[in-house]
N, C-alpha and C. Protein backbone atom coordinates (compact mmCIF):
# COMPACT_ATOMS: atom_id res chain seq x y z
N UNK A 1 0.84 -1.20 0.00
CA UNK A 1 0.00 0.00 0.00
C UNK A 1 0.87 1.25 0.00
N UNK A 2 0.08 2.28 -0.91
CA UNK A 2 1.46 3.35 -0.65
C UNK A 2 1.45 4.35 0.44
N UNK A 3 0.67 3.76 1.18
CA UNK A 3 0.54 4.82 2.93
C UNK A 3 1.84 4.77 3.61
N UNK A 4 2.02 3.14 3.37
CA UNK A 4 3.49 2.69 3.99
C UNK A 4 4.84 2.53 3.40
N UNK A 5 4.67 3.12 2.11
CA UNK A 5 6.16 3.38 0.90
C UNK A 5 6.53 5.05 1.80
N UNK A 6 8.04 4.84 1.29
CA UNK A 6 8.57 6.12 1.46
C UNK A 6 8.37 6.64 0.31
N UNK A 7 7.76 8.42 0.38
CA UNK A 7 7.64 8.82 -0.43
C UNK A 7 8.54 10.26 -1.17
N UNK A 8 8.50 9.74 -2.31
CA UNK A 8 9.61 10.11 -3.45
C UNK A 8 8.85 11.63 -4.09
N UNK A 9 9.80 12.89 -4.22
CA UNK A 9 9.50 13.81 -5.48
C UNK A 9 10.11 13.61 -6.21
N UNK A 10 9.67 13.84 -7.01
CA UNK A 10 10.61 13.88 -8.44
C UNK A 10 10.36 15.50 -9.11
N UNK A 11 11.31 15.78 -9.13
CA UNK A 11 10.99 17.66 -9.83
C UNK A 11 11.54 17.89 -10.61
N UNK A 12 11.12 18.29 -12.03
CA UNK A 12 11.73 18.79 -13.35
C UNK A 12 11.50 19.30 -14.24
N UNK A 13 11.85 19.90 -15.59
CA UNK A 13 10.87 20.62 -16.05
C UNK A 13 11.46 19.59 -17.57
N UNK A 14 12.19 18.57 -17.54
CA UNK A 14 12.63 17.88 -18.82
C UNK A 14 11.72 16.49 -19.21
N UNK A 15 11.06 16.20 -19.77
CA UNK A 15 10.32 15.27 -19.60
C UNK A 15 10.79 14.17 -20.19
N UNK A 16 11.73 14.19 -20.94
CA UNK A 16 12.23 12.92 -21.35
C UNK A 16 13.03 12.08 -19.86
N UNK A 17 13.75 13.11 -18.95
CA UNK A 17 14.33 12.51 -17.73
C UNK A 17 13.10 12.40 -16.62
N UNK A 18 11.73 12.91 -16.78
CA UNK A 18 10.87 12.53 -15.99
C UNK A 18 10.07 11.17 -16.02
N UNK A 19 9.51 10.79 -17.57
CA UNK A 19 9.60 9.79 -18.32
C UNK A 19 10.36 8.90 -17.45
N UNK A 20 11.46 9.02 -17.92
CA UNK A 20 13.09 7.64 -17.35
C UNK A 20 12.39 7.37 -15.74
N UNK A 21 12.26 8.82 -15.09
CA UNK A 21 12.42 8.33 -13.67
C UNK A 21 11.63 7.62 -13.29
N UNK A 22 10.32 8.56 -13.96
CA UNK A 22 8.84 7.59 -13.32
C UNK A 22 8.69 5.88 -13.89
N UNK A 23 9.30 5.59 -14.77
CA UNK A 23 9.34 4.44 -15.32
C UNK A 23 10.15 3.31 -14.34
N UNK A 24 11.27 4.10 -14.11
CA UNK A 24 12.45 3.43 -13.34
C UNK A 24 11.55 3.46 -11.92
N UNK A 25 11.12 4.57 -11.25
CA UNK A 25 10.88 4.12 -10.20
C UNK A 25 9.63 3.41 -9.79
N UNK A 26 8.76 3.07 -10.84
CA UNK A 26 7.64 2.24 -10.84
C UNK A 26 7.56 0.42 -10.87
N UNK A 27 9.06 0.25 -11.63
CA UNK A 27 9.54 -0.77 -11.50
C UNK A 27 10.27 -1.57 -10.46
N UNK A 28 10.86 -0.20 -9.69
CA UNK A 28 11.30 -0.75 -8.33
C UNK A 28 10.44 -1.15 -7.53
N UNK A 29 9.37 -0.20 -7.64
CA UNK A 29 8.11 -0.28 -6.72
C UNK A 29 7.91 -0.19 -5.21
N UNK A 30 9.30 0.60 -4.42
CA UNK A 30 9.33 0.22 -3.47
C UNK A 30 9.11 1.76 -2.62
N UNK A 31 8.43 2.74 -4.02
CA UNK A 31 8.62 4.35 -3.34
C UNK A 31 7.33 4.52 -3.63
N UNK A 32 6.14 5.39 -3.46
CA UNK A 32 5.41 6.17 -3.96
C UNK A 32 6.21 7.75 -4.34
N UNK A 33 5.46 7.58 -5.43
CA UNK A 33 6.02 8.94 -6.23
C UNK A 33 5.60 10.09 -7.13
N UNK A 34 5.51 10.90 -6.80
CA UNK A 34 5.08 11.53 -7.20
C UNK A 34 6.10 12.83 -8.11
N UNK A 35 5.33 13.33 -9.31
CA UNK A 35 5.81 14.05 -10.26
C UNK A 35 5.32 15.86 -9.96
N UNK A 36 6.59 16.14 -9.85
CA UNK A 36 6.41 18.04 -10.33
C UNK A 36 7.19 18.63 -11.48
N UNK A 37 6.38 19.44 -11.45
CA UNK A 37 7.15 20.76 -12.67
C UNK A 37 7.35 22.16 -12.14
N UNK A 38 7.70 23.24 -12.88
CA UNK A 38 8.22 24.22 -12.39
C UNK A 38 6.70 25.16 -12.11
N UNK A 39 5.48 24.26 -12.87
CA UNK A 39 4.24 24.55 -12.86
C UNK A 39 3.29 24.35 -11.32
N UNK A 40 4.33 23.18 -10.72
CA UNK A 40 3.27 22.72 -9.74
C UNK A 40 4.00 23.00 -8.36
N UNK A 41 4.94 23.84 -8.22
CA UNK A 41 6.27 23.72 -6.71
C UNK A 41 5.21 23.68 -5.72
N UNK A 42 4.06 24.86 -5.82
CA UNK A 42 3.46 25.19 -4.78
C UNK A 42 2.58 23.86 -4.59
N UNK A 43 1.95 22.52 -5.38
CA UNK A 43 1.75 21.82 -4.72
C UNK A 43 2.66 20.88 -3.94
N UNK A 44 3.75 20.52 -4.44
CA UNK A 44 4.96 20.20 -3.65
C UNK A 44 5.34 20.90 -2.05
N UNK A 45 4.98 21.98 -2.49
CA UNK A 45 5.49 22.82 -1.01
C UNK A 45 4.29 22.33 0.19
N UNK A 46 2.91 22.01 -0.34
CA UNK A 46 1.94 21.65 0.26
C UNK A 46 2.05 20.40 0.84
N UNK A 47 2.99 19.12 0.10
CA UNK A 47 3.11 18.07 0.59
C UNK A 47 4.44 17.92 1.16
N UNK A 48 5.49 18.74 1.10
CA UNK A 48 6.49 18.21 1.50
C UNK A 48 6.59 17.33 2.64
N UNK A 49 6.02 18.22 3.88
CA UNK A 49 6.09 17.27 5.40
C UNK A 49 6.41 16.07 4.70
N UNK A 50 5.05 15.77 4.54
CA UNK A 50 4.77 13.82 4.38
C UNK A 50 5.24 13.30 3.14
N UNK A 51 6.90 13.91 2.80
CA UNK A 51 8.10 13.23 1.73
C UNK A 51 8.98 13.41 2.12
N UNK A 52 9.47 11.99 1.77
CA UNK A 52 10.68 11.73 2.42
C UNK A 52 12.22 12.46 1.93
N UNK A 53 12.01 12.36 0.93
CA UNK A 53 13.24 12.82 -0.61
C UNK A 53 12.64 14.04 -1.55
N UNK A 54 13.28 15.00 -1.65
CA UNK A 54 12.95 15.70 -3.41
C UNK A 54 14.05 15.36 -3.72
N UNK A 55 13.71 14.58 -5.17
CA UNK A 55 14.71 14.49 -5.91
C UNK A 55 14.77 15.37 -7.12
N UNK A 56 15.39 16.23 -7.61
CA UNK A 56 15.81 17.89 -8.20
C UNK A 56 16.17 17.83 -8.92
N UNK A 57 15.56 17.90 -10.29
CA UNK A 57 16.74 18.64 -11.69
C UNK A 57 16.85 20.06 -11.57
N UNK A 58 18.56 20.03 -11.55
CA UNK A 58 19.15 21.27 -11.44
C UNK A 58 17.89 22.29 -12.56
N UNK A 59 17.74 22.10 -13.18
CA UNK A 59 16.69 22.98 -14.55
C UNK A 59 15.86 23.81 -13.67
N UNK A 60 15.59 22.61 -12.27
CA UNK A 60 14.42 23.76 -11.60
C UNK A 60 14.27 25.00 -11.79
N UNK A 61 15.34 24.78 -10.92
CA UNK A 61 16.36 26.57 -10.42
C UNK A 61 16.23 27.56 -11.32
N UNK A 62 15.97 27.39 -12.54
CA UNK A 62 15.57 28.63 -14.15
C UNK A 62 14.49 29.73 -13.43
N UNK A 63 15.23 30.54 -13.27
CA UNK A 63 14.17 32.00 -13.01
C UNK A 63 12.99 31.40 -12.39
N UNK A 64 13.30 30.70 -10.79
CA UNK A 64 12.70 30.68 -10.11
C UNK A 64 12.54 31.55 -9.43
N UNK A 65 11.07 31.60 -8.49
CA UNK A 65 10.62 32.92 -7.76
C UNK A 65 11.36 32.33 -6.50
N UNK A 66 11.65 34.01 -5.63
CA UNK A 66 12.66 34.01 -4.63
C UNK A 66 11.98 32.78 -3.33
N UNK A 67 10.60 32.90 -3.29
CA UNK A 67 9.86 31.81 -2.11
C UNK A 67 9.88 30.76 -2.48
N UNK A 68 10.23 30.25 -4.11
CA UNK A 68 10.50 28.72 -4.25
C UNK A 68 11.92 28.27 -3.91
N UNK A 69 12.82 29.44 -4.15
CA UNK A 69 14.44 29.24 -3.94
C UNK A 69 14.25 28.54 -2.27
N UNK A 70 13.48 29.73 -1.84
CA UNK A 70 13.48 29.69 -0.36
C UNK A 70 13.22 28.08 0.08
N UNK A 71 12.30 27.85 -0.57
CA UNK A 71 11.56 26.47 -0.23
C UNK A 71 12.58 25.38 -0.57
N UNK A 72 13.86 25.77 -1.40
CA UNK A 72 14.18 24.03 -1.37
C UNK A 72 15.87 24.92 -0.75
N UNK A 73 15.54 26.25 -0.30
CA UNK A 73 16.96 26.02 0.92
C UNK A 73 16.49 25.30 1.85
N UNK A 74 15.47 25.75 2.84
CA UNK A 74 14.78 25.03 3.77
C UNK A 74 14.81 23.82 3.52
N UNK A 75 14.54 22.89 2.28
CA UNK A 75 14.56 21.71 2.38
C UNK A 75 15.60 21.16 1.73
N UNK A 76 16.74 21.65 1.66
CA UNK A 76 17.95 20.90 0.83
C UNK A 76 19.02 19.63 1.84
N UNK A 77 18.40 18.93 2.83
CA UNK A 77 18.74 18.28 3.77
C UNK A 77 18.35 16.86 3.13
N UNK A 78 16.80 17.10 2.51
CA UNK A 78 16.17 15.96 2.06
C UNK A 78 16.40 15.90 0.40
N UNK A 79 17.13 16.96 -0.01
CA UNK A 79 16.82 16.75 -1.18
C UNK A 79 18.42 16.23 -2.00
N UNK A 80 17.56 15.65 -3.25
CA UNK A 80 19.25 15.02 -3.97
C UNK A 80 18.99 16.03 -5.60
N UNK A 81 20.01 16.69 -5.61
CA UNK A 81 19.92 17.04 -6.98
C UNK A 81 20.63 16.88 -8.21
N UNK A 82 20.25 16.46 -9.57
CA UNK A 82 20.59 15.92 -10.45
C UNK A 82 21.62 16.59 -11.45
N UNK A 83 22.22 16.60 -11.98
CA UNK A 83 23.02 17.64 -12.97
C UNK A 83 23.81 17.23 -14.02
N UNK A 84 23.53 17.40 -15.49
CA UNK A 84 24.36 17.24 -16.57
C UNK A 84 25.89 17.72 -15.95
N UNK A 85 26.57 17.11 -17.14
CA UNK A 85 28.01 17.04 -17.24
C UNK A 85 28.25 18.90 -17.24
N UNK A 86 27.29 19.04 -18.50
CA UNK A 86 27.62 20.91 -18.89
C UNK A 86 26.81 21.41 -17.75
N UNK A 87 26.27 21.50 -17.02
CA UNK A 87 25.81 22.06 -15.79
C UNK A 87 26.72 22.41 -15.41
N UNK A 88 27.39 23.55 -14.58
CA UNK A 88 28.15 24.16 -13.39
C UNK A 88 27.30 23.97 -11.94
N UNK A 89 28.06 22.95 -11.14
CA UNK A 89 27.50 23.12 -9.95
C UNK A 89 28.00 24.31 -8.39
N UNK A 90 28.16 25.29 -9.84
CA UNK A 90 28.65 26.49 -8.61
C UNK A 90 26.51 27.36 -9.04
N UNK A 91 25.62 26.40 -9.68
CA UNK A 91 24.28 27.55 -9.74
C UNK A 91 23.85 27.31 -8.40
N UNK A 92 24.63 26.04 -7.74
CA UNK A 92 24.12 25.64 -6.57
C UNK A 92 24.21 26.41 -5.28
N UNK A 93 25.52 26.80 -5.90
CA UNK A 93 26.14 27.91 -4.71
C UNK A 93 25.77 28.83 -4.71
N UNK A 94 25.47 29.51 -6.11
CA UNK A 94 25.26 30.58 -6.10
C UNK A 94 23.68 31.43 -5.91
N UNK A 95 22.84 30.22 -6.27
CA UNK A 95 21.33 29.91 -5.47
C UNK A 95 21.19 30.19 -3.68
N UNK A 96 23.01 29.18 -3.49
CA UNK A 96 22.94 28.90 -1.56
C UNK A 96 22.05 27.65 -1.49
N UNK A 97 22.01 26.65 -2.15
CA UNK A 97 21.79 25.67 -1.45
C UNK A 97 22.21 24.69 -1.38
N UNK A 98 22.51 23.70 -0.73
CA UNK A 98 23.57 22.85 -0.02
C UNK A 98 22.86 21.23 0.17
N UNK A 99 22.39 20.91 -1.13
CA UNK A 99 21.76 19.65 -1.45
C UNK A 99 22.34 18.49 -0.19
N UNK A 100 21.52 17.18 0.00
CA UNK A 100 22.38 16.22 0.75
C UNK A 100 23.00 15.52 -0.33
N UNK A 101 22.79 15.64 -1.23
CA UNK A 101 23.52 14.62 -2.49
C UNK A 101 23.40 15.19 -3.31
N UNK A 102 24.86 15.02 -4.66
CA UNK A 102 24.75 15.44 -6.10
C UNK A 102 24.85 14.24 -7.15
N UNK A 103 23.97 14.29 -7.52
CA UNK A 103 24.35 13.33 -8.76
C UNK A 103 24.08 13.62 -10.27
N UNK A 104 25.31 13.28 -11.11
CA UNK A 104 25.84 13.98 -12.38
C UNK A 104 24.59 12.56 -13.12
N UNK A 105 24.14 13.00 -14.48
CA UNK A 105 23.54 12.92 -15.59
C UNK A 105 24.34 12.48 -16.62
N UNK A 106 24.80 11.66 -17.22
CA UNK A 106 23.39 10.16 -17.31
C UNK A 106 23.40 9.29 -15.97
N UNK A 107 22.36 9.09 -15.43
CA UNK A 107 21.98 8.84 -14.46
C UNK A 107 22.44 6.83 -14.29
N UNK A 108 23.08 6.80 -12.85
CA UNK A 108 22.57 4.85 -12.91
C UNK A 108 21.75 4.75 -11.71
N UNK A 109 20.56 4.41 -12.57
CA UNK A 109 18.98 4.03 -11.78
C UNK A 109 19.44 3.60 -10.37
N UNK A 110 20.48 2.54 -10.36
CA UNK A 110 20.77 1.56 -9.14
C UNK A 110 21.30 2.69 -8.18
N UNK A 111 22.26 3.22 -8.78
CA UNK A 111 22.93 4.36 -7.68
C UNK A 111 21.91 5.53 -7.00
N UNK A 112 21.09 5.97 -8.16
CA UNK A 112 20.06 6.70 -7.34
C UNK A 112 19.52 6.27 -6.56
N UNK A 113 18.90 5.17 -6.49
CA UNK A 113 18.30 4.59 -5.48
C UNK A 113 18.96 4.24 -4.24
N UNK A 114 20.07 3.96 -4.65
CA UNK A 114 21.32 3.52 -3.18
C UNK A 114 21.16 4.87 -2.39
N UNK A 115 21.43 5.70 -3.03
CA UNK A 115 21.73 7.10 -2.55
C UNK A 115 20.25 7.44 -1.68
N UNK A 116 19.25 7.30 -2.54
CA UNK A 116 17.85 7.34 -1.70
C UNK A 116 17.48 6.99 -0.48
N UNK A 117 18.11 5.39 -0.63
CA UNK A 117 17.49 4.78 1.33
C UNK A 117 18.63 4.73 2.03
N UNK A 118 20.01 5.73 1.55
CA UNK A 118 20.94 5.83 2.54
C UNK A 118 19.61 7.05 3.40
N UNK A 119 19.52 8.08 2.52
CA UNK A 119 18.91 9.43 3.41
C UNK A 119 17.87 8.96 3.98
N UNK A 120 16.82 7.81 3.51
CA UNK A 120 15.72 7.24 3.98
C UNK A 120 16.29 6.99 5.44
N UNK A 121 17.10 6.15 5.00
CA UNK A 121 18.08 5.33 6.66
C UNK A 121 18.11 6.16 7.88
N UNK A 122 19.33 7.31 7.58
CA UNK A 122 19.88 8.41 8.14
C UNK A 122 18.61 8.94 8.79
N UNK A 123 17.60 9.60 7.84
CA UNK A 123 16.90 10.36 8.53
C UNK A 123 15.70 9.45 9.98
N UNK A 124 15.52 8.12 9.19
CA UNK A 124 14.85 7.41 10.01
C UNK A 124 15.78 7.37 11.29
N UNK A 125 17.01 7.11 11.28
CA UNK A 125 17.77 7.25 12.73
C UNK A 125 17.85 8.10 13.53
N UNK A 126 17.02 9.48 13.30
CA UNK A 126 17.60 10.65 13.70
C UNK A 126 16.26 10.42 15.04
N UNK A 127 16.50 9.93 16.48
CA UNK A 127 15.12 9.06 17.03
C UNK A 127 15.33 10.47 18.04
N UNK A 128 13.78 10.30 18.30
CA UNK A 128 13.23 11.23 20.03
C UNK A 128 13.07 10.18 20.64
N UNK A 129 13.12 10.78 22.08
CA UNK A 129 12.83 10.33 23.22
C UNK A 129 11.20 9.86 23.02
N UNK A 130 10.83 8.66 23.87
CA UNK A 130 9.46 8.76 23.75
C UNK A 130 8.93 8.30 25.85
N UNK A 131 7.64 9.33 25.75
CA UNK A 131 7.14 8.92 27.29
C UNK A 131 5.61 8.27 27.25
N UNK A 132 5.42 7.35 27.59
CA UNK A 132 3.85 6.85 27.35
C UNK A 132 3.54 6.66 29.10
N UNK A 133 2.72 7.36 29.30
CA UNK A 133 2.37 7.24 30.67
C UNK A 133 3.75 7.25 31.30
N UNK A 134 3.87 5.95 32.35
CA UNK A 134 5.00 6.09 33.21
C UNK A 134 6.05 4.73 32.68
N UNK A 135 5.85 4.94 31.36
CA UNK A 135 7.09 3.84 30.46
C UNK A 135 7.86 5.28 29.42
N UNK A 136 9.36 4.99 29.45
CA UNK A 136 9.96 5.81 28.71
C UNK A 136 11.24 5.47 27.91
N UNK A 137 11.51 6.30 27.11
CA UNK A 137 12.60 5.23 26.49
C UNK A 137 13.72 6.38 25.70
N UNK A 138 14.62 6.31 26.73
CA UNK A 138 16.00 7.64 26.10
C UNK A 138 16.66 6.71 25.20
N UNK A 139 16.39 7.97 24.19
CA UNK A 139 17.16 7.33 23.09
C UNK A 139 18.58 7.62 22.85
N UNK A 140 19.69 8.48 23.43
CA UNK A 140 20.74 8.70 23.62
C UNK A 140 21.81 8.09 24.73
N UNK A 141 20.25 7.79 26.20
CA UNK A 141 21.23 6.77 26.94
C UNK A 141 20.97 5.64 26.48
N UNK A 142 20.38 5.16 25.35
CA UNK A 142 19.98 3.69 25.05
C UNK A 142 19.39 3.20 26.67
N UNK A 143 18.39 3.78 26.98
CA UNK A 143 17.78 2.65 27.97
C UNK A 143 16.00 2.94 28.21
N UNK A 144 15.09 2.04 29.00
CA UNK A 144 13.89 1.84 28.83
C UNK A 144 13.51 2.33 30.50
N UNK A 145 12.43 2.78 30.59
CA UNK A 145 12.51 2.88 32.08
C UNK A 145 10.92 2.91 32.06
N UNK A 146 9.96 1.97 33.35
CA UNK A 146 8.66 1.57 33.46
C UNK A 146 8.89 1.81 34.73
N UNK A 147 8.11 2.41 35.83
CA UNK A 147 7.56 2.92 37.12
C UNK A 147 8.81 2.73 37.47
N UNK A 148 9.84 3.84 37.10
CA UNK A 148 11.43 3.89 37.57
C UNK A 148 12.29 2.86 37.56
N UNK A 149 11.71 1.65 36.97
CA UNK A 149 13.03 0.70 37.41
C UNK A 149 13.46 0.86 35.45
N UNK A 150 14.56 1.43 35.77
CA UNK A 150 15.40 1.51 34.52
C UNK A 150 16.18 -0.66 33.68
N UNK A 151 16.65 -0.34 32.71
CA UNK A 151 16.66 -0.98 31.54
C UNK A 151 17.60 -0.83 30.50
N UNK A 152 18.58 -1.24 30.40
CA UNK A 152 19.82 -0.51 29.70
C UNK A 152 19.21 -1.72 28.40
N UNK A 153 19.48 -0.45 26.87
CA UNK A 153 18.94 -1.54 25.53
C UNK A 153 20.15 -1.48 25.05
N UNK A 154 20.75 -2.23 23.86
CA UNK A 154 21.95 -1.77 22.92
C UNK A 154 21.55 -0.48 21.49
N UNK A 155 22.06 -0.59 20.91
CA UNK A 155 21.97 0.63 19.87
C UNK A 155 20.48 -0.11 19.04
N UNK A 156 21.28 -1.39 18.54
CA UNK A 156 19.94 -1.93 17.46
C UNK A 156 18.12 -2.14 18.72
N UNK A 157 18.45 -2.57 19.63
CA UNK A 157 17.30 -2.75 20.34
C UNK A 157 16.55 -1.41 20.45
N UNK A 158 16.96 0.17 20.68
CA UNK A 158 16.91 0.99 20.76
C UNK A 158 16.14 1.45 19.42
N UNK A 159 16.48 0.96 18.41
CA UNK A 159 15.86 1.45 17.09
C UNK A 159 14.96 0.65 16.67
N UNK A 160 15.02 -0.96 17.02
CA UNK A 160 14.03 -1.46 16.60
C UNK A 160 12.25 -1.03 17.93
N UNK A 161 12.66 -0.70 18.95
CA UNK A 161 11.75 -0.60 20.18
C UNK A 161 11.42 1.07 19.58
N UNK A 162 12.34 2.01 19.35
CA UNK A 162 11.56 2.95 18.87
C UNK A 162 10.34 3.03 17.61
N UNK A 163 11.03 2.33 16.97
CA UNK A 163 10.66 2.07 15.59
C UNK A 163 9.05 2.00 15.75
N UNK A 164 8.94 0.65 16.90
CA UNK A 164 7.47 -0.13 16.98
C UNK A 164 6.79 0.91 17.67
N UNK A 165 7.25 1.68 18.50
CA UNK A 165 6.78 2.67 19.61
C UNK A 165 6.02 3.93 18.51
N UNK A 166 6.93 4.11 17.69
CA UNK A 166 6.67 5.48 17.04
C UNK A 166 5.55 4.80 15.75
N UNK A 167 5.14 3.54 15.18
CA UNK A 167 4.11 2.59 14.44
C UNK A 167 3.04 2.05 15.56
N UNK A 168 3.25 2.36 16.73
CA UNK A 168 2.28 1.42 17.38
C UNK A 168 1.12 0.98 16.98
N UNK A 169 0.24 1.40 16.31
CA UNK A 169 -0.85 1.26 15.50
C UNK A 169 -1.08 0.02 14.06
N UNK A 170 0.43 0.41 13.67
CA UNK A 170 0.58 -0.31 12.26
C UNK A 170 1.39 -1.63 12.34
N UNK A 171 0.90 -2.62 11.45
CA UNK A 171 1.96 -4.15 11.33
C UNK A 171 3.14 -3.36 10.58
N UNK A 172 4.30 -3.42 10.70
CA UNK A 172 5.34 -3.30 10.22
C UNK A 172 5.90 -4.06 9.64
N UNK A 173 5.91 -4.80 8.42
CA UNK A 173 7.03 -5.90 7.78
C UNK A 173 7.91 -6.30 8.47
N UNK A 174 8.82 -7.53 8.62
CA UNK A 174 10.28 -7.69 8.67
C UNK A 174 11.09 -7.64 7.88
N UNK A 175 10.97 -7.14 6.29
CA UNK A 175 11.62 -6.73 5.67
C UNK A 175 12.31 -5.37 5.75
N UNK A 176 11.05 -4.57 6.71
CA UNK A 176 11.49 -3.05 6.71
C UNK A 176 12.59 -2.48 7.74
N UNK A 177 12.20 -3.85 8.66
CA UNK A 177 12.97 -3.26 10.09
C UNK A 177 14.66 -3.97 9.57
N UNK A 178 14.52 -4.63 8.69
CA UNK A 178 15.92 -5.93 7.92
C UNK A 178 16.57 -5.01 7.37
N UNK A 179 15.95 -3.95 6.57
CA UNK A 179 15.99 -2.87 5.40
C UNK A 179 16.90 -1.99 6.54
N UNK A 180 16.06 -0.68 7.11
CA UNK A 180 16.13 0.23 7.51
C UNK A 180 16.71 0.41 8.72
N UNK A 181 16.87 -1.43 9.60
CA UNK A 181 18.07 -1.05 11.34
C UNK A 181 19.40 -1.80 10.62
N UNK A 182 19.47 -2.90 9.86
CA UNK A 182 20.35 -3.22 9.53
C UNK A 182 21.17 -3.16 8.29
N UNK A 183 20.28 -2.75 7.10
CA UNK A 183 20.73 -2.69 5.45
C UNK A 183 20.41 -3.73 4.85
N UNK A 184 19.75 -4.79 5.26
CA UNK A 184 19.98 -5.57 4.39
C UNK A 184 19.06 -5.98 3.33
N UNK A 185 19.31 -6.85 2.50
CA UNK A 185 18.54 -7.25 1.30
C UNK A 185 17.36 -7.73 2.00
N UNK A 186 16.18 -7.42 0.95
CA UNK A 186 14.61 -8.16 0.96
C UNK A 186 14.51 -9.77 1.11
N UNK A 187 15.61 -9.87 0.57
CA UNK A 187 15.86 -11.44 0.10
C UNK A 187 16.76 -12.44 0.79
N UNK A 188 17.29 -11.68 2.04
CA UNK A 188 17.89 -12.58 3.08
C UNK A 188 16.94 -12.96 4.07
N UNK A 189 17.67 -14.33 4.51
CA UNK A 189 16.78 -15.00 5.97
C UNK A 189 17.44 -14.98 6.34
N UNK A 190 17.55 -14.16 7.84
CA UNK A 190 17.82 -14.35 8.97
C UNK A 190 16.87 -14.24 10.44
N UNK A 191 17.33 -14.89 11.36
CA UNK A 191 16.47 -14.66 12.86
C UNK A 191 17.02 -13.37 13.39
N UNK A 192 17.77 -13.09 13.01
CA UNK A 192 18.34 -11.78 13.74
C UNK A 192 17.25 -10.71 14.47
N UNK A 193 16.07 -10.08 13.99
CA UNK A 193 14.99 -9.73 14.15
C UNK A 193 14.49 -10.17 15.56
N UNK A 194 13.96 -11.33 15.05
CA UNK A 194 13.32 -12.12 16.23
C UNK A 194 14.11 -12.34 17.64
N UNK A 195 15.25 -12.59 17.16
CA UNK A 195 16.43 -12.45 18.86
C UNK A 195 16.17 -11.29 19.47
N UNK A 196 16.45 -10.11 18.35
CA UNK A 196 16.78 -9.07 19.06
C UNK A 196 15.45 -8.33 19.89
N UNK A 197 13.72 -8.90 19.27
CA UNK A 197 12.84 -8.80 19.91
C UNK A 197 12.49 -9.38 21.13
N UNK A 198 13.12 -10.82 21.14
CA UNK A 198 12.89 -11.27 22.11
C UNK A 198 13.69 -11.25 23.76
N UNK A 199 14.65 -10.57 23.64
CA UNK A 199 15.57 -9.64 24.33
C UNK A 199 14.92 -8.54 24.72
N UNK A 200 14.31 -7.69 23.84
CA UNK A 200 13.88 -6.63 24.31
C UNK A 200 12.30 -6.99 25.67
N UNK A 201 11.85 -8.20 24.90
CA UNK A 201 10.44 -8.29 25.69
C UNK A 201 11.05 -8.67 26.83
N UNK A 202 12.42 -9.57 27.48
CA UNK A 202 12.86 -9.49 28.43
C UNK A 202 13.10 -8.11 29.54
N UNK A 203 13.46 -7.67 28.39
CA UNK A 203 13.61 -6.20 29.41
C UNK A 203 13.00 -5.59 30.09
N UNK A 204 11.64 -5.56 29.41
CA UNK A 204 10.13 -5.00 29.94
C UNK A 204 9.01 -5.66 30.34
């Protein structure tokens, strides 16, 4: 379902490289995605919150208005932007914005995507503290604490217990938590998961 895909912009005003992307990334199938032009920023600006990535052809940037510049300084943390060979990536500088990734044109599908669920990763790690009633869980001292009696977790227990804490509502795959605490392929078996859950239910 795509409630539970990370979701992808794609922004450009070239349609033969919009074409490529939406094709490429429909086949992966593992993003919802959505398409802009230099026509639509302001609906982009409306959805950003709830996206994960803009991914940017430098072209944007063409006699853009100063509140769209604005809009992808503010968001150039999440965003990856694309650029021909003849591109100068000093328009970047000279715009002021400070992309999390550059990647040069002709594009390899595989690498974009690598590059994608690194920031997917990263940003998913970036954890809060959480307090539910009188259960809590510091995410910097790695530990769990229920009517004061504290709980020391390791790093991975810490991310997988946030993870479920911050979904409580939703089934979560074991592909995602395989994916996104450890890296790994869709297509490996391991128990690793299940240990490290069943450790944690010790704790608490």
């Amino acid at each position: 379902m795509d409630n539970q895909k990370d979701k992808i912009a794609i922004i450009a005003n070239n349609q033969n490289l919009l074409d490529l992307l939406e094709e490429s990334f429909l086949l992966y199938g593992k993003f919802s995605i959505s398409i802009f032009t230099n026509n639509s920023i302001l609906d982009l600006i409306k959805k950003v919150d709830n996206t994960n990535v803009l991914l940017v052809s430098i072209d944007i940037l063409d006699n853009l208005d100063k509140k769209y510049l604005d809009f992808f300084r503010e968001n150039e943390k999440k965003s990856i932007f694309l650029i021909n060979k003849e591109d100068k990536k000093d328009i970047l500088l000279e715009k002021q914005i400070k992309p999390k990734s550059i990647i040069n044109i002709p594009l390899s599908i595989s690498n974009v995507i690598q590059i994608i669920e690194g920031l997917i990763r990263e940003e998913a790690n970036k954890m809060n503290d959480i307090i539910i009633g009188n259960f809590s869980l510091d995410v910097v001292g790695r530990k769990i604490s229920l009517n004061k009696i504290n709980e020391k977790l390791t790093e991975k227990e810490t991310e997988i217990l946030w993870k479920l804490l911050n979904k409580i509502d939703h089934r979560i795959p074991q592909k995602e938590f395989l994916k996104e605490i450890w890296g790994y392929d869709e297509n490996i078996e391991t128990r690793t998961l299940e240990t490290h859950i069943y450790r944690i239910r010790k704790k608490t």
